[in-house]
C-alpha atoms as a PDB file:
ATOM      1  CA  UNK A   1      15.122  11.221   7.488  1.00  0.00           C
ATOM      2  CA  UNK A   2      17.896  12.045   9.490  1.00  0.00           C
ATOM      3  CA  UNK A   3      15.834  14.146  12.276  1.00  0.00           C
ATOM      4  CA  UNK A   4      13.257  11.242  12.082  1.00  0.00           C
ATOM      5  CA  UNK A   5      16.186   8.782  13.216  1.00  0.00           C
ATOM      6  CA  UNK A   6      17.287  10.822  15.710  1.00  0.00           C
ATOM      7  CA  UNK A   7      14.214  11.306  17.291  1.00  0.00           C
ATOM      8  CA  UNK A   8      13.058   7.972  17.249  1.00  0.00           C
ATOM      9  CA  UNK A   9      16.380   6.329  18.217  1.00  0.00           C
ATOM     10  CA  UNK A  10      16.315   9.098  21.413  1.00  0.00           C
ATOM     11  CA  UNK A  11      13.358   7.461  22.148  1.00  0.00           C
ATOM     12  CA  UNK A  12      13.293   3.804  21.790  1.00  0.00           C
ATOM     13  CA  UNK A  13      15.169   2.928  25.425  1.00  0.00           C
ATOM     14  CA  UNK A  14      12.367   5.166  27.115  1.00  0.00           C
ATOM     15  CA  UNK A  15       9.171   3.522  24.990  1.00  0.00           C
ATOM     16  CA  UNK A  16      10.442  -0.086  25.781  1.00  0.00           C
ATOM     17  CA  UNK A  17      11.896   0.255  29.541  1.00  0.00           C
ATOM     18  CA  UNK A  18      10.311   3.530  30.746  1.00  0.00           C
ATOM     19  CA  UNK A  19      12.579   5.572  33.119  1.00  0.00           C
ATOM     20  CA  UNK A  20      14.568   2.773  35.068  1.00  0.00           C
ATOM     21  CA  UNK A  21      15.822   5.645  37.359  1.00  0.00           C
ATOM     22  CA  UNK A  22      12.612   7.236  38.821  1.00  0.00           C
ATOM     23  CA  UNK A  23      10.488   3.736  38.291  1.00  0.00           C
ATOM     24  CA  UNK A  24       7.658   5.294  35.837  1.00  0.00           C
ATOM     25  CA  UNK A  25       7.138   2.292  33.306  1.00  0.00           C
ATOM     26  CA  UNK A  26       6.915   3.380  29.705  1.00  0.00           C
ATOM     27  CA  UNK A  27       3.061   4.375  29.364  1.00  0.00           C
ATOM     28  CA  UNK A  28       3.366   7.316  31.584  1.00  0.00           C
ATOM     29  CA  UNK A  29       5.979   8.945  29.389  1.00  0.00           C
ATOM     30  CA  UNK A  30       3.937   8.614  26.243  1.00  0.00           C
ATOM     31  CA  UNK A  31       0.766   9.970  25.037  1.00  0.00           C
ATOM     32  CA  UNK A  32      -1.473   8.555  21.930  1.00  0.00           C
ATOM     33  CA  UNK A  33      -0.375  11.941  20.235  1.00  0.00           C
ATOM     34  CA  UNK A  34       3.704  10.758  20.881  1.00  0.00           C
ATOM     35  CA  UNK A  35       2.634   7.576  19.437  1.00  0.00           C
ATOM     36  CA  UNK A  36       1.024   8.670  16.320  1.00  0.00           C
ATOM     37  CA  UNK A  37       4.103  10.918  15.442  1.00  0.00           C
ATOM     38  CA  UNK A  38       6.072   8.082  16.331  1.00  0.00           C
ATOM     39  CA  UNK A  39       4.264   5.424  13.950  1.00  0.00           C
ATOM     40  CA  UNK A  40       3.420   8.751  10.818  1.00  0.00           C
ATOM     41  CA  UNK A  41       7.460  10.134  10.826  1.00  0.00           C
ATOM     42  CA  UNK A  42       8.388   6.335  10.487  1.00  0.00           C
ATOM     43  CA  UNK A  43       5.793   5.348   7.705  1.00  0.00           C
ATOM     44  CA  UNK A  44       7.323   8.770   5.912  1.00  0.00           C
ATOM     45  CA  UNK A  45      10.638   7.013   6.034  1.00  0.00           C
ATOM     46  CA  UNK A  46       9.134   3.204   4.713  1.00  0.00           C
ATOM     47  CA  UNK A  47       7.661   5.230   1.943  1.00  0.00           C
ATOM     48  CA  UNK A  48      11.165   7.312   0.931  1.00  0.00           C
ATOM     49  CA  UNK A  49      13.168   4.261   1.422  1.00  0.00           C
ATOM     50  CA  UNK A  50      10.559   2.454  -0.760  1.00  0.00           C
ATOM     51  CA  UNK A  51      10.462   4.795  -3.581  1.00  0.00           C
ATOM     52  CA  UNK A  52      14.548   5.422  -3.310  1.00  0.00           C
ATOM     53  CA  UNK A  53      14.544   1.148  -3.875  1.00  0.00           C
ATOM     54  CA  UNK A  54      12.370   1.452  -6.733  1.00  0.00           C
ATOM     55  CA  UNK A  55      14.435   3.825  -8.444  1.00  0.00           C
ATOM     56  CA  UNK A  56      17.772   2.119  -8.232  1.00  0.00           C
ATOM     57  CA  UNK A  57      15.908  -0.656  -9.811  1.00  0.00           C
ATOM     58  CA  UNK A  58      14.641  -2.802  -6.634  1.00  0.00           C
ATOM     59  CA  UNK A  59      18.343  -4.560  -6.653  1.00  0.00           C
END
């Protein structure tokens, strides 16, 4: 989870404001394929945080 986080927190700035600097807006940085990893590694995390809530008894 913690690699996930990284990586998506790396790129959040970028997929919302593309590069500010050299002017390319954000869907020239990323492809479908970015996007899919994107949306599976953070449904992996929904479904560990999800089962972790269920075990300590869905406070």
């Amino acid at each position: 989870m913690a690699s996930i986080s990284r990586s998506l927190r790396k790129e959040r700035e970028f997929s919302m404001y593309g590069d500010e600097e050299s002017g390319i807006p954000p869907e020239e940085l990323h492809t479908r394929i970015d996007a899919e990893r994107a949306l599976n590694d953070a449904e992996k995390v929904l479904l560990l945080v999800k089962k972790l809530f269920n075990e300590a008894g869905g406070l």
